[in-house]
C-alpha atoms as a PDB file:
ATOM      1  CA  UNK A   1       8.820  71.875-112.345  1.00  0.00           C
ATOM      2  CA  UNK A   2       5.543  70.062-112.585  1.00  0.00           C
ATOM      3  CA  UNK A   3       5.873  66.218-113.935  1.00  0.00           C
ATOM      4  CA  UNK A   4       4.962  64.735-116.987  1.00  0.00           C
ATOM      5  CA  UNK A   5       1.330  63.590-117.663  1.00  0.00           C
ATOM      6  CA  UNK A   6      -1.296  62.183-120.259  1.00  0.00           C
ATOM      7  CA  UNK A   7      -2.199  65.164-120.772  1.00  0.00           C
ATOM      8  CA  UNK A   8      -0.469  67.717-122.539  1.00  0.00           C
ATOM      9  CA  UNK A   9      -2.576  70.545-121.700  1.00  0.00           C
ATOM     10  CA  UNK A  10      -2.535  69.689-117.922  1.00  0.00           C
ATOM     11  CA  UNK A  11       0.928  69.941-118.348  1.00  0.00           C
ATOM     12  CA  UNK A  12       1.574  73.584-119.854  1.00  0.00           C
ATOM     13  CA  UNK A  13      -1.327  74.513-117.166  1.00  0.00           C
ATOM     14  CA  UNK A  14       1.203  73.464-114.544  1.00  0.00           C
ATOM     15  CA  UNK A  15       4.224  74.843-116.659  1.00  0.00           C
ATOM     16  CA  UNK A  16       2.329  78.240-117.279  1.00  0.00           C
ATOM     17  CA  UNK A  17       1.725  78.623-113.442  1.00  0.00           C
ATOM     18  CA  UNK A  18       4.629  77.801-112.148  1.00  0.00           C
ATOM     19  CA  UNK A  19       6.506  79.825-114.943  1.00  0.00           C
ATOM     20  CA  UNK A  20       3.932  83.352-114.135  1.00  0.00           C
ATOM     21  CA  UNK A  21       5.411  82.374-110.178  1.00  0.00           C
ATOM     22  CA  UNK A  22       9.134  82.737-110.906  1.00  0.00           C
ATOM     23  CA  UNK A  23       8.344  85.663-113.033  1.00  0.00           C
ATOM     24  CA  UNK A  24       6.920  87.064-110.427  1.00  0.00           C
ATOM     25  CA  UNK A  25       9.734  86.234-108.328  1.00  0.00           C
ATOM     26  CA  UNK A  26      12.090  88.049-110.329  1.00  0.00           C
ATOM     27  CA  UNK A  27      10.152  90.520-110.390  1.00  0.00           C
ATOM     28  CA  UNK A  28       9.891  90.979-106.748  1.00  0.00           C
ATOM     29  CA  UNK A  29      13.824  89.715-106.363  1.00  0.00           C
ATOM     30  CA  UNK A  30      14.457  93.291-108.267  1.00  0.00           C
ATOM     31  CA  UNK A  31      12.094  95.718-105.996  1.00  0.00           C
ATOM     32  CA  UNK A  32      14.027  94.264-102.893  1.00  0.00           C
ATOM     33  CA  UNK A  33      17.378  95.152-104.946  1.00  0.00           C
ATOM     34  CA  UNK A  34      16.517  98.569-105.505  1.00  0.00           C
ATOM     35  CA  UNK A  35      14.491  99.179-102.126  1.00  0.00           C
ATOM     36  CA  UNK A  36      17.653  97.766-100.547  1.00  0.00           C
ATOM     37  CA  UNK A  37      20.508 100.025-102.575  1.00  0.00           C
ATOM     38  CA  UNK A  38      19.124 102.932-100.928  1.00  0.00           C
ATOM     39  CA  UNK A  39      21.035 101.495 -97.613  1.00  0.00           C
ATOM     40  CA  UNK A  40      23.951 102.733 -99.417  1.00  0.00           C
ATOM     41  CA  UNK A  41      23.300 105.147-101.587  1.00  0.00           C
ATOM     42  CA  UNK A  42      19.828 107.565-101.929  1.00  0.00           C
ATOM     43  CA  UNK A  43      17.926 107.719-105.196  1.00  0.00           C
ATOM     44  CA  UNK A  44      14.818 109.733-106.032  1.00  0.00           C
ATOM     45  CA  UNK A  45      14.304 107.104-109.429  1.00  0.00           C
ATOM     46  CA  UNK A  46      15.187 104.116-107.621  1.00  0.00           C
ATOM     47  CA  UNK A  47      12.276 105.010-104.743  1.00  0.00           C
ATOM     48  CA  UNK A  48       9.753 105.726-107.557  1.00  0.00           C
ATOM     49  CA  UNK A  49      10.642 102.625-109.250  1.00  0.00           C
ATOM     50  CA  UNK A  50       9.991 100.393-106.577  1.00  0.00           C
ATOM     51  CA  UNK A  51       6.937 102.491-105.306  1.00  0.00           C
ATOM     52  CA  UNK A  52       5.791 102.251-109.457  1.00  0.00           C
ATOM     53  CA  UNK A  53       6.328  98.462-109.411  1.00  0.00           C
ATOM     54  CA  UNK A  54       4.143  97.798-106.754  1.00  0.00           C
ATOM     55  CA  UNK A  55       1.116  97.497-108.848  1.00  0.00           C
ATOM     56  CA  UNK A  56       2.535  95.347-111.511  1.00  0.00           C
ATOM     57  CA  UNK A  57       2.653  92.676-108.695  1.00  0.00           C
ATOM     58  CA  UNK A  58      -0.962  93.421-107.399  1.00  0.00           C
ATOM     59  CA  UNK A  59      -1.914  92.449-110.736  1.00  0.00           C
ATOM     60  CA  UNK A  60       0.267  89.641-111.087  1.00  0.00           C
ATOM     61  CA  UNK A  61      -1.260  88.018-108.280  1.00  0.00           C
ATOM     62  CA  UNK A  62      -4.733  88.370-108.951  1.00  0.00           C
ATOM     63  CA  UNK A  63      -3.770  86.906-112.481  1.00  0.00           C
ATOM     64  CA  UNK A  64      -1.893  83.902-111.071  1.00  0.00           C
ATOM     65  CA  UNK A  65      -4.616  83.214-108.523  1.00  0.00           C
ATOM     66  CA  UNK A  66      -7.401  83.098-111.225  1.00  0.00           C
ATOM     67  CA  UNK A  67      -5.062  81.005-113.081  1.00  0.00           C
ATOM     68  CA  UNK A  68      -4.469  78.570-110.412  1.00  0.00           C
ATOM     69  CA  UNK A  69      -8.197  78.723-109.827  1.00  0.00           C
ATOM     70  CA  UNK A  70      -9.195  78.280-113.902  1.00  0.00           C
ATOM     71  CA  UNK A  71      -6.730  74.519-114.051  1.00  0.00           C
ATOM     72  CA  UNK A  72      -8.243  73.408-110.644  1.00  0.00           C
ATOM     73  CA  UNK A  73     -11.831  73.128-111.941  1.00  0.00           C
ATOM     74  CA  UNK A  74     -11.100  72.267-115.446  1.00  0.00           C
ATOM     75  CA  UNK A  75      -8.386  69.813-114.366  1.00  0.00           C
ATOM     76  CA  UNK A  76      -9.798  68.752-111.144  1.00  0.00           C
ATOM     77  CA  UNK A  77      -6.136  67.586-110.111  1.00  0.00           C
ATOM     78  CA  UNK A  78      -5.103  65.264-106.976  1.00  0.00           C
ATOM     79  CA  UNK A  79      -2.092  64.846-104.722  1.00  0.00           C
ATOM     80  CA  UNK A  80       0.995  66.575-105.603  1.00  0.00           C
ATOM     81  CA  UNK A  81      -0.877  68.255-108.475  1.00  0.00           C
ATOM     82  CA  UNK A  82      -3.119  69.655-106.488  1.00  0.00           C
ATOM     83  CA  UNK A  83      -0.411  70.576-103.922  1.00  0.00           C
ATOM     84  CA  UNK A  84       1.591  72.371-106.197  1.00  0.00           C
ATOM     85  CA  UNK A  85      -1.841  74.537-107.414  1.00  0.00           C
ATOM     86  CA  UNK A  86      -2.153  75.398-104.188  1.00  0.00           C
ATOM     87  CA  UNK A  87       1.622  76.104-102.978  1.00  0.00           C
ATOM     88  CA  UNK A  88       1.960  78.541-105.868  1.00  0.00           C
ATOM     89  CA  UNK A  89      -1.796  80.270-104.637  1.00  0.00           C
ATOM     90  CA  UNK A  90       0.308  80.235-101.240  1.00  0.00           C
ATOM     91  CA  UNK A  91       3.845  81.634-102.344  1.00  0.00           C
ATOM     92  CA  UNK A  92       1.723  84.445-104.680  1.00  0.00           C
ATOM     93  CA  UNK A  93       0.948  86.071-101.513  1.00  0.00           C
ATOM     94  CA  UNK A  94       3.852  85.859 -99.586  1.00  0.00           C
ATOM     95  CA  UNK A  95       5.486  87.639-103.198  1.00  0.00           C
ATOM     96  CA  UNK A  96       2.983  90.181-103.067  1.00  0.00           C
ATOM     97  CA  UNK A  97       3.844  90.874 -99.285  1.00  0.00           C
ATOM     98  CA  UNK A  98       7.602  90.578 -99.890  1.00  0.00           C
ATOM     99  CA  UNK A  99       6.997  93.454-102.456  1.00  0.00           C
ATOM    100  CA  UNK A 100       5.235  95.130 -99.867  1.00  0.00           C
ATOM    101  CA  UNK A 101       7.780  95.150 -97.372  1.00  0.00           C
ATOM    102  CA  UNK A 102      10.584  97.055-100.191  1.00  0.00           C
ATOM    103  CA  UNK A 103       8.036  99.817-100.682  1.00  0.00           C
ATOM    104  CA  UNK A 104       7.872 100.310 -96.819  1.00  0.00           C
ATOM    105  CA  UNK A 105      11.973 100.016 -96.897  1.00  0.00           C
ATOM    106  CA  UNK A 106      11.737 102.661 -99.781  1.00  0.00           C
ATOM    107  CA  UNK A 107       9.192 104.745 -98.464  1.00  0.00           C
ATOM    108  CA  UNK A 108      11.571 105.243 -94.925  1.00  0.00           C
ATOM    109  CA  UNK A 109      14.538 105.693 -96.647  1.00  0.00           C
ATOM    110  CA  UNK A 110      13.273 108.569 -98.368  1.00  0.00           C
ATOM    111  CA  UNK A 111      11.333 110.068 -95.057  1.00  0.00           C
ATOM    112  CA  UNK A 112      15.197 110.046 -93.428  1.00  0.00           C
ATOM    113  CA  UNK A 113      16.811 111.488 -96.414  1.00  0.00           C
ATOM    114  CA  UNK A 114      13.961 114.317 -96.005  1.00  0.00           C
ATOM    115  CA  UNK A 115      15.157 115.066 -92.399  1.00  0.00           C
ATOM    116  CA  UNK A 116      18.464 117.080 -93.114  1.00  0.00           C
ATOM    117  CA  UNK A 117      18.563 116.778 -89.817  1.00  0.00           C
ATOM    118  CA  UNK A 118      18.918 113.399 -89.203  1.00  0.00           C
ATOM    119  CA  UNK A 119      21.100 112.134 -86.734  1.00  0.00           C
ATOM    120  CA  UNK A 120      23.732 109.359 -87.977  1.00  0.00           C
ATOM    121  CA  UNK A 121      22.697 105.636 -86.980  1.00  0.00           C
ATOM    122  CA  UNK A 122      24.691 102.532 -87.014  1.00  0.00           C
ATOM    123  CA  UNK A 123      23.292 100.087 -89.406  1.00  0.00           C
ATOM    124  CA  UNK A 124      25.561  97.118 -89.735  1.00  0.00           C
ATOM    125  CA  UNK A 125      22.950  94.485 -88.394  1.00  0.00           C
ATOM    126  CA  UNK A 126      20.710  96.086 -91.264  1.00  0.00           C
ATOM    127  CA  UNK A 127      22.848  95.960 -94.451  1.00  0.00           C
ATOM    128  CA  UNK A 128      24.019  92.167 -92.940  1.00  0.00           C
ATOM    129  CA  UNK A 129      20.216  91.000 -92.862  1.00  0.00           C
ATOM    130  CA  UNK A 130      19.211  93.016 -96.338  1.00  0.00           C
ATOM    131  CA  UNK A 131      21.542  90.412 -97.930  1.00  0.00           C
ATOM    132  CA  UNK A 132      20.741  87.273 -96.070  1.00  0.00           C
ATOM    133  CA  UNK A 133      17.217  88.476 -96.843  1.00  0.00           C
ATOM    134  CA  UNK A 134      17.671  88.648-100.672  1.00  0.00           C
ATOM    135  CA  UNK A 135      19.537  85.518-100.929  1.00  0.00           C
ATOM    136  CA  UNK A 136      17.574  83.191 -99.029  1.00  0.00           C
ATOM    137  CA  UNK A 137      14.868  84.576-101.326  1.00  0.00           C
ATOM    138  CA  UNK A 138      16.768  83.609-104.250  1.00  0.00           C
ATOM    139  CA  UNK A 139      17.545  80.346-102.954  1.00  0.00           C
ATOM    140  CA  UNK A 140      13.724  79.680-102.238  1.00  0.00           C
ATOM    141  CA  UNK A 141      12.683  80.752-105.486  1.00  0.00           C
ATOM    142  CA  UNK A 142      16.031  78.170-107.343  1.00  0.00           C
ATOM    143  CA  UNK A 143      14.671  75.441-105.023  1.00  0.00           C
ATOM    144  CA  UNK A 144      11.171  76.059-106.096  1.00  0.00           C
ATOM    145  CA  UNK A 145      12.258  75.684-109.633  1.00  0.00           C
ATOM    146  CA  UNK A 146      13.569  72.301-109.003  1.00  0.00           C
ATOM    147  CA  UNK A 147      11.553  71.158-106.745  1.00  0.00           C
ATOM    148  CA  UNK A 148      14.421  70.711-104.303  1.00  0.00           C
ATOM    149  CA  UNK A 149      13.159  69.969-100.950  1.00  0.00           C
ATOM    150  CA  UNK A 150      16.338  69.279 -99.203  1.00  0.00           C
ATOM    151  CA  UNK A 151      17.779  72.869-100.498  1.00  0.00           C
ATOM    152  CA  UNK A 152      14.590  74.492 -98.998  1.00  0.00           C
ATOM    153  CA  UNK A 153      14.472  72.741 -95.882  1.00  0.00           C
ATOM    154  CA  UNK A 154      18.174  74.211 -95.113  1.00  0.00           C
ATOM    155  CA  UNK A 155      17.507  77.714 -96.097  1.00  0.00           C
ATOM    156  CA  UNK A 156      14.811  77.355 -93.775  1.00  0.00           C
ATOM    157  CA  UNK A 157      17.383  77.544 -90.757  1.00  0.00           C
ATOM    158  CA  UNK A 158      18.946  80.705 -92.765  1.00  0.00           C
ATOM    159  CA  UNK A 159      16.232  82.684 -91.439  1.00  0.00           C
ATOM    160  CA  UNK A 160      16.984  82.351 -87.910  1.00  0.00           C
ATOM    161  CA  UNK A 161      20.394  84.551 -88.726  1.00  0.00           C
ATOM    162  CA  UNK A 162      18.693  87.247 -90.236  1.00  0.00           C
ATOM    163  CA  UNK A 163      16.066  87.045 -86.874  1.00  0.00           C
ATOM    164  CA  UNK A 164      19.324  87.492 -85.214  1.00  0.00           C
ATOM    165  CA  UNK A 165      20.474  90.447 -86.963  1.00  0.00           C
ATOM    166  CA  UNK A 166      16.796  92.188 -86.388  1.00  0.00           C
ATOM    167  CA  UNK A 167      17.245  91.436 -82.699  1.00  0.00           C
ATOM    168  CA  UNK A 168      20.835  92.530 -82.447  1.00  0.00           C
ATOM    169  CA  UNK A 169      20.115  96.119 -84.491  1.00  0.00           C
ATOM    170  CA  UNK A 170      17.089  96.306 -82.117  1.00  0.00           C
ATOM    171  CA  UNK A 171      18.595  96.251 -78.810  1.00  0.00           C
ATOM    172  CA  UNK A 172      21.478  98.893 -80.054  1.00  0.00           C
ATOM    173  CA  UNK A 173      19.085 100.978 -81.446  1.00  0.00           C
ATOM    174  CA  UNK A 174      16.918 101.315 -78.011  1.00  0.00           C
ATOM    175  CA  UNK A 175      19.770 101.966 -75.988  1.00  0.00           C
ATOM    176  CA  UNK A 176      20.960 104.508 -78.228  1.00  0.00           C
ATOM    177  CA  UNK A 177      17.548 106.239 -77.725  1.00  0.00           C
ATOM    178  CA  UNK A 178      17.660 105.884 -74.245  1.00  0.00           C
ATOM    179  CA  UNK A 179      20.793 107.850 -74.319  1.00  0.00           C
ATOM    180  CA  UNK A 180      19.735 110.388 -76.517  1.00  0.00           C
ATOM    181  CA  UNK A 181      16.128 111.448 -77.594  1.00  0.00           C
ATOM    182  CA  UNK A 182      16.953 113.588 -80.811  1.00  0.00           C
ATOM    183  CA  UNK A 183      17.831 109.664 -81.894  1.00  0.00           C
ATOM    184  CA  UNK A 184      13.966 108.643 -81.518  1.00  0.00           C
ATOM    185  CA  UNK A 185      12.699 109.938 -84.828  1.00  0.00           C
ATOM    186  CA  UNK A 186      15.505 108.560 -87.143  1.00  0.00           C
ATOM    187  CA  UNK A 187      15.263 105.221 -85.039  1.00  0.00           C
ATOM    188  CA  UNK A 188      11.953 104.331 -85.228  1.00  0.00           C
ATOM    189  CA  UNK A 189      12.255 104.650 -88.947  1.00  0.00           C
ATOM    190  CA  UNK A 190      15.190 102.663 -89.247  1.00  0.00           C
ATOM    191  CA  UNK A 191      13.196  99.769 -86.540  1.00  0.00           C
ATOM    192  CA  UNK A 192      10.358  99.867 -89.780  1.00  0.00           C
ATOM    193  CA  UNK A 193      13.021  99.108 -91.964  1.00  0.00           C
ATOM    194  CA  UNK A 194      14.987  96.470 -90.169  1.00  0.00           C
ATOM    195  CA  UNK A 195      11.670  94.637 -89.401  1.00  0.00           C
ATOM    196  CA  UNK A 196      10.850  94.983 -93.316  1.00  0.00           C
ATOM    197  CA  UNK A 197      13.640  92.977 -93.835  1.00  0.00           C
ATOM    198  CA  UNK A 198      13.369  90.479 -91.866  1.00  0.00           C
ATOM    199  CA  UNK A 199       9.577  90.088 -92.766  1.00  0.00           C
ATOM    200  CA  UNK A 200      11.177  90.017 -96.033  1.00  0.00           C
ATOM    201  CA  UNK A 201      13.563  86.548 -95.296  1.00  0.00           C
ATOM    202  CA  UNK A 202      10.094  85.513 -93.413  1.00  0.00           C
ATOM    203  CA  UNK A 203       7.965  85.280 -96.328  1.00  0.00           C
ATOM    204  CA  UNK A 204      11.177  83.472 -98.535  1.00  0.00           C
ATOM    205  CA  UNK A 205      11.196  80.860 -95.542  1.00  0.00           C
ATOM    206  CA  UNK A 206       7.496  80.062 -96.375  1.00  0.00           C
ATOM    207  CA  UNK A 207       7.783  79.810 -99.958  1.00  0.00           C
ATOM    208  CA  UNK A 208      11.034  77.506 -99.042  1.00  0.00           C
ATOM    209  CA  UNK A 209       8.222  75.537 -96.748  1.00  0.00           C
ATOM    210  CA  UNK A 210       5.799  75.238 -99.577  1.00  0.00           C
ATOM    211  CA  UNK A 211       8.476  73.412-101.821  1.00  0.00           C
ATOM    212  CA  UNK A 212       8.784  70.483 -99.069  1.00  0.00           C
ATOM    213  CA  UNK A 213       5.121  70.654 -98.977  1.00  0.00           C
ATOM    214  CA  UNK A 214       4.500  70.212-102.599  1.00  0.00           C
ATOM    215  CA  UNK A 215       7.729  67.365-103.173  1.00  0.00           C
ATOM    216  CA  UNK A 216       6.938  65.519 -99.772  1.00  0.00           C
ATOM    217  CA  UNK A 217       3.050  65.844 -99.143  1.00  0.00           C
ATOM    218  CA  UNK A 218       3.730  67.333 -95.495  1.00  0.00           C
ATOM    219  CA  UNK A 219       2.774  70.699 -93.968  1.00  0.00           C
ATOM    220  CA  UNK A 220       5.952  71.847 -92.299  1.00  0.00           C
ATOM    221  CA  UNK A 221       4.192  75.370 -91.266  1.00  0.00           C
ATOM    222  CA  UNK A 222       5.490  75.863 -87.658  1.00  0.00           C
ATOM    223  CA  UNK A 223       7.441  73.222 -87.336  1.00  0.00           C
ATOM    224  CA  UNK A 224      11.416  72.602 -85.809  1.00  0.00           C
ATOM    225  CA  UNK A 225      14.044  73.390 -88.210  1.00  0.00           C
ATOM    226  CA  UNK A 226      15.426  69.759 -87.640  1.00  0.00           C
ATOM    227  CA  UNK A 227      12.083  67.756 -88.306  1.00  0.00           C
ATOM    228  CA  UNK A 228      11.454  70.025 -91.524  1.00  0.00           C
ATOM    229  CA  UNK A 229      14.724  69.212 -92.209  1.00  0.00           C
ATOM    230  CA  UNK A 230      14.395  65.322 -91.381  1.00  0.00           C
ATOM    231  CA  UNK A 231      10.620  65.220 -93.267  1.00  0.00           C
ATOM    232  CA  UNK A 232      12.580  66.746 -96.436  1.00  0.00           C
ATOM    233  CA  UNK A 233      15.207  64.485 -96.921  1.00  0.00           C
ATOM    234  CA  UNK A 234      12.724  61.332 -95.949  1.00  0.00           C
END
């Protein structure tokens, strides 16, 4: 959470930001849930309540991004201030795109359940990246809370595993359709929703990126696992 200044009011301007983030967060921590119950079993509520949820955090991201706009030119903050403004701007969108990915998950699993023809299809690598996916989420969103850059720089390496997973499903799945064509249609929907999820555990590795960015003053975009993790704990 943002530190302590002269100023009260700059202060619940941080606190308010930062506090409309996590609550977006949550939100967005729940539409994964649901999206990603549907692996195991099929709901006709749960897919309209992720598909209905999907413009509560539109709006909540045009109202945190005018917010974050509103305290930078009344406040006119510097350094990590000004950091954090725009690392919640930042982590808004990769929320909003998180969200995004669940309705697409959502949206598949209901096309397949439509097919009652639909052949059966391994999913293992799937379900085993769905929950790397929502818990390195979870853990960006606690570190962001308190500021922890050493607990984001690790759960940076997390999502390597779940690019793992996407690969291993992937290669399985195209040699199963190679073998057998009635497999393509089912497949390809299952590829959109393997690569949601792992888009999913991409977008919680950049808000985990931002949090080192805001604590430690460096951009670790596209850099090695080991120097994020070295400029973290420096």
């Amino acid at each position: 959470m943002p530190e302590k200044h002269l100023s009260s009011g700059f202060d619940a301007d941080l606190t308010l930001a930062s506090t409309r983030l996590l609550e977006m967060g949550g939100l967005v921590e729940l539409q994964i849930a649901r999206a990603l119950s549907l692996l195991h079993a099929f709901d006709p509520d749960v897919v309209y309540a992720v598909l209905e949820s999907e413009q509560r955090l539109n709006l909540m991201e045009l109202e945190i991004d005018e917010e974050v706009s509103n305290v930078i030119a009344r406040r006119q903050p510097a350094a990590r201030d000004l950091r954090l403004l725009l690392a919640i701007s930042k982590c808004t969108t990769n929320l909003e795109r998180a969200g995004d990915e669940a309705r697409k998950v959502a949206k598949r699993i209901r096309r397949i359940q439509a097919n009652s023809e639909a052949p059966v299809i391994g999913i293992v690598e799937i379900k085993t990246s769905a929950e790397m996916a929502m818990s390195l989420l979870h853990g960006a969103l606690d570190a962001f809370a308190r500021m922890d850059s050493a607990a984001a720089a690790h759960l940076v390496r997390d999502d390597v595993a779940i690019d793992n997973e996407f690969r291993a499903f992937t290669r399985g799945l195209i040699a199963e359709m190679t073998a057998d064509p009635r497999v393509v249609s089912t497949g390809l929907d299952y590829m959109v929703i393997a690569k949601a999820i792992e888009r999913i555990g991409d977008h919680a590795k950049n808000i985990a990126e931002f949090v080192v960015y805001v604590v430690k003053g460096t951009d670790v975009r596209h850099v090695p696992a080991a120097q994020l993790e070295h400029e973290a704990s420096s």
